[in-house]
Protein backbone atom coordinates (compact mmCIF):
# COMPACT_ATOMS: atom_id res chain seq x y z
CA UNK A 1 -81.77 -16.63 28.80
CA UNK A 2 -78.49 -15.43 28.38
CA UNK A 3 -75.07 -17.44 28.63
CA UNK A 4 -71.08 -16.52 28.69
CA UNK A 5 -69.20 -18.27 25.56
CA UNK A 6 -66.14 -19.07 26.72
CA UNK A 7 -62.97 -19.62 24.20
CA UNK A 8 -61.12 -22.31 24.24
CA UNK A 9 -57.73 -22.16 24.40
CA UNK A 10 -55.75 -22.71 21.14
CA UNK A 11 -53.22 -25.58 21.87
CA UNK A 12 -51.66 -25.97 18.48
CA UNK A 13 -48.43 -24.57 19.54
CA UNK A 14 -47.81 -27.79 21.22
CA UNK A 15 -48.06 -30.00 17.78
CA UNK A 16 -45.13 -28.50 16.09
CA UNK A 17 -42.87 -31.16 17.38
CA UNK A 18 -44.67 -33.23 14.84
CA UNK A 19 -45.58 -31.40 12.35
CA UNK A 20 -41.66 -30.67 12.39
CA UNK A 21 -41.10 -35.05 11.80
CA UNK A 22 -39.97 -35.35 7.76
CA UNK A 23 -43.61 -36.76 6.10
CA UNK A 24 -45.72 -35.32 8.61
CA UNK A 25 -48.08 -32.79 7.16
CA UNK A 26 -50.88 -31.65 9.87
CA UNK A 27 -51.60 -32.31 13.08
CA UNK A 28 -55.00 -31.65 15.07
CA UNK A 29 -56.12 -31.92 18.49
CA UNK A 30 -59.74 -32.23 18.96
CA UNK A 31 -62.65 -33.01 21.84
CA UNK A 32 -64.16 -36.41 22.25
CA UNK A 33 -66.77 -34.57 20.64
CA UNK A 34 -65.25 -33.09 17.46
CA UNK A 35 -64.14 -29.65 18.69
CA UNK A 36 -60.85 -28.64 17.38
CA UNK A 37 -58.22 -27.37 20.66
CA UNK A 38 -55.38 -26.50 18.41
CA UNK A 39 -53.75 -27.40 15.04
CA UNK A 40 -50.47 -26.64 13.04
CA UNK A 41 -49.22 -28.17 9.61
CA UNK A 42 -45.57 -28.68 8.45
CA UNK A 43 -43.80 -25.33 6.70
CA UNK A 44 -43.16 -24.80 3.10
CA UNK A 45 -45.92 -27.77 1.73
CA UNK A 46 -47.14 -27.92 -1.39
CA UNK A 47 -50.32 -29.88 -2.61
CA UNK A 48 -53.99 -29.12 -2.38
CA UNK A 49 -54.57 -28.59 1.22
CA UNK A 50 -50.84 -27.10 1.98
CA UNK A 51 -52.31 -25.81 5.33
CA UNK A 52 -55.10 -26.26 7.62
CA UNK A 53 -57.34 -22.78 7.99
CA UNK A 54 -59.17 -23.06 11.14
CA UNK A 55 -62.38 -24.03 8.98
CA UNK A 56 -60.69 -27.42 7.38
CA UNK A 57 -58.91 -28.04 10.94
CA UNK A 58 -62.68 -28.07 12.43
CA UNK A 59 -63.92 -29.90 9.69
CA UNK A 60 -60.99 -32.33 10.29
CA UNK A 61 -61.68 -32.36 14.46
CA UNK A 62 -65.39 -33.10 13.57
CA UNK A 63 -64.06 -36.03 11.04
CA UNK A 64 -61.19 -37.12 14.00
CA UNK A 65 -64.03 -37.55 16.15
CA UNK A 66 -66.15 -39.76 13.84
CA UNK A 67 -63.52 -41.68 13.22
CA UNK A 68 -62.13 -42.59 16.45
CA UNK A 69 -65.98 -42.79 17.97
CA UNK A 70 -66.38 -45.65 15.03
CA UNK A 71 -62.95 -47.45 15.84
CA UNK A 72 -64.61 -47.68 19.77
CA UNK A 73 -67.62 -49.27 18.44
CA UNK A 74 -66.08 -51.46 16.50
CA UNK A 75 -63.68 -52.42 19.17
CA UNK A 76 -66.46 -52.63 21.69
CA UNK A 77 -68.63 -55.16 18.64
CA UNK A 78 -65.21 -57.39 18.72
CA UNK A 79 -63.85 -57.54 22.26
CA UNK A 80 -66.59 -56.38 24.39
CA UNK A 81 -68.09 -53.52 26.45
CA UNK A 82 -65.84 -50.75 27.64
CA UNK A 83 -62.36 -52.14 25.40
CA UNK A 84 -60.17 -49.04 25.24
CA UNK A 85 -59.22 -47.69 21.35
CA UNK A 86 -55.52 -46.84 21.60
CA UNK A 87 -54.64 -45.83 18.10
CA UNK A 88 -56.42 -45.78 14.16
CA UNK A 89 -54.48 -45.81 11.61
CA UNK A 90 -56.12 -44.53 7.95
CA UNK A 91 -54.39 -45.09 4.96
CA UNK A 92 -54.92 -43.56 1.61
CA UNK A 93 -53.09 -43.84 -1.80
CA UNK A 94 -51.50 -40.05 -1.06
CA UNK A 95 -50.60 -40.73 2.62
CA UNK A 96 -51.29 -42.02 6.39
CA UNK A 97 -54.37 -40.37 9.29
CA UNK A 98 -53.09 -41.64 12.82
CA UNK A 99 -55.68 -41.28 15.60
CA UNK A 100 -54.71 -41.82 19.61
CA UNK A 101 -55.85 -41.11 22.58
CA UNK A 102 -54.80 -38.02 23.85
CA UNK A 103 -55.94 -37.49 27.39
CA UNK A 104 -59.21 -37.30 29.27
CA UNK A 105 -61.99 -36.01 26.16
CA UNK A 106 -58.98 -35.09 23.60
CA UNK A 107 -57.77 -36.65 20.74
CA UNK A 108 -54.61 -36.05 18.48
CA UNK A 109 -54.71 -36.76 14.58
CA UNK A 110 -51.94 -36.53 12.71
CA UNK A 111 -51.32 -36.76 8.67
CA UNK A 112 -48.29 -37.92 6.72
CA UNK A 113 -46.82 -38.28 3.28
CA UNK A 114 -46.39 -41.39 1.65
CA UNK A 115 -43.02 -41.63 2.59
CA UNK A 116 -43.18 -40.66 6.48
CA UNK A 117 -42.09 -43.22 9.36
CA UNK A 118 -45.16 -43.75 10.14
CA UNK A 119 -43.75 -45.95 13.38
CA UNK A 120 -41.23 -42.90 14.22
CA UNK A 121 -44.74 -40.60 13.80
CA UNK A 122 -46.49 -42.80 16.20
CA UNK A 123 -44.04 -42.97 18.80
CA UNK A 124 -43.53 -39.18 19.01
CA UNK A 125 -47.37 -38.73 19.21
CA UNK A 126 -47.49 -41.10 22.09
CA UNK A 127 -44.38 -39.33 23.69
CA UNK A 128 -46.25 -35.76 23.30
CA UNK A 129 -48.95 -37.47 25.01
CA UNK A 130 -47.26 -38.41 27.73
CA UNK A 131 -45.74 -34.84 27.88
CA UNK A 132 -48.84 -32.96 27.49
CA UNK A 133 -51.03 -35.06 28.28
CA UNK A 134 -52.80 -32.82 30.76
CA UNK A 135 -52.82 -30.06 28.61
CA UNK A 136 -54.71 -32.01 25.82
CA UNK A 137 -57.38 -33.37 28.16
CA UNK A 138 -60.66 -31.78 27.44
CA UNK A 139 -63.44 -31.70 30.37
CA UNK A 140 -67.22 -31.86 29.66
CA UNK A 141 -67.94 -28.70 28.76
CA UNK A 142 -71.58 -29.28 30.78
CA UNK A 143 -71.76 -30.07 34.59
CA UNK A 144 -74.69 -32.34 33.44
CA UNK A 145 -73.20 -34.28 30.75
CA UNK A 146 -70.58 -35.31 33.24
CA UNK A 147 -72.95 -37.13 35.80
CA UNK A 148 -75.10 -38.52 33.41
């Protein structure tokens, strides 16, 4: 049996409007299923994990996904069947994960400082969205796994 891979395309060049916000610090976009489609971090941070390589930005897309597939179930456990998950929000004691929706299959994360807007973050994620939201949709992969 042999098979084509084909490469997805890298759409991180579309997250430097955030990553370019004061606070924020990386930003991912990933499948409903964990693959990472692009990611970028801020310029000039310092810290342990002052940029994403592509392994911690997968690592982070396979994380985004478990996290935002575990914010539907628990949505679906409190309101019912089929409830939509707009946003997550993560918060840690060095800085803020946001989660949304970002089109059909895609999701955007994006991390922060401490001292970020995290309301000025959100909004510009949901405005990117709305900008690109096309280009951050992410069709099943499988002809199959689309009718079933």
């Amino acid at each position: 049996m042999t098979g084509t891979i084909t490469r997805l395309p890298d759409l991180g060049w579309m997250l430097r409007p955030l990553t370019e916000i004061p606070g924020v610090r990386h930003a991912v976009v990933v499948s409903e299923d964990g693959l990472r489609l692009g990611h970028d971090s801020a310029e000039n941070l310092s810290g342990p994990v002052a940029s994403l390589s592509i392994a911690d930005a997968e690592s982070l897309s396979a994380a985004c996904a478990a996290m935002t597939m575990t914010g539907r179930s628990t949505g679906a456990l409190l309101f019912g069947r089929g409830v939509g998950t707009r946003q997550l929000m993560l918060e840690t004691d060095q800085g803020f994960v946001l989660f949304t929706h970002a089109g059909v299959g895609a999701h955007l994360g994006v991390a922060t400082d401490l001292d970020a807007d995290v309301g000025l973050v959100a909004q510009q994620m949901q405005l990117l969205v709305a900008k690109i939201g096309a280009h951050l949709s992410s069709l099943p992969r499988d002809e199959a796994a689309a009718t079933s």
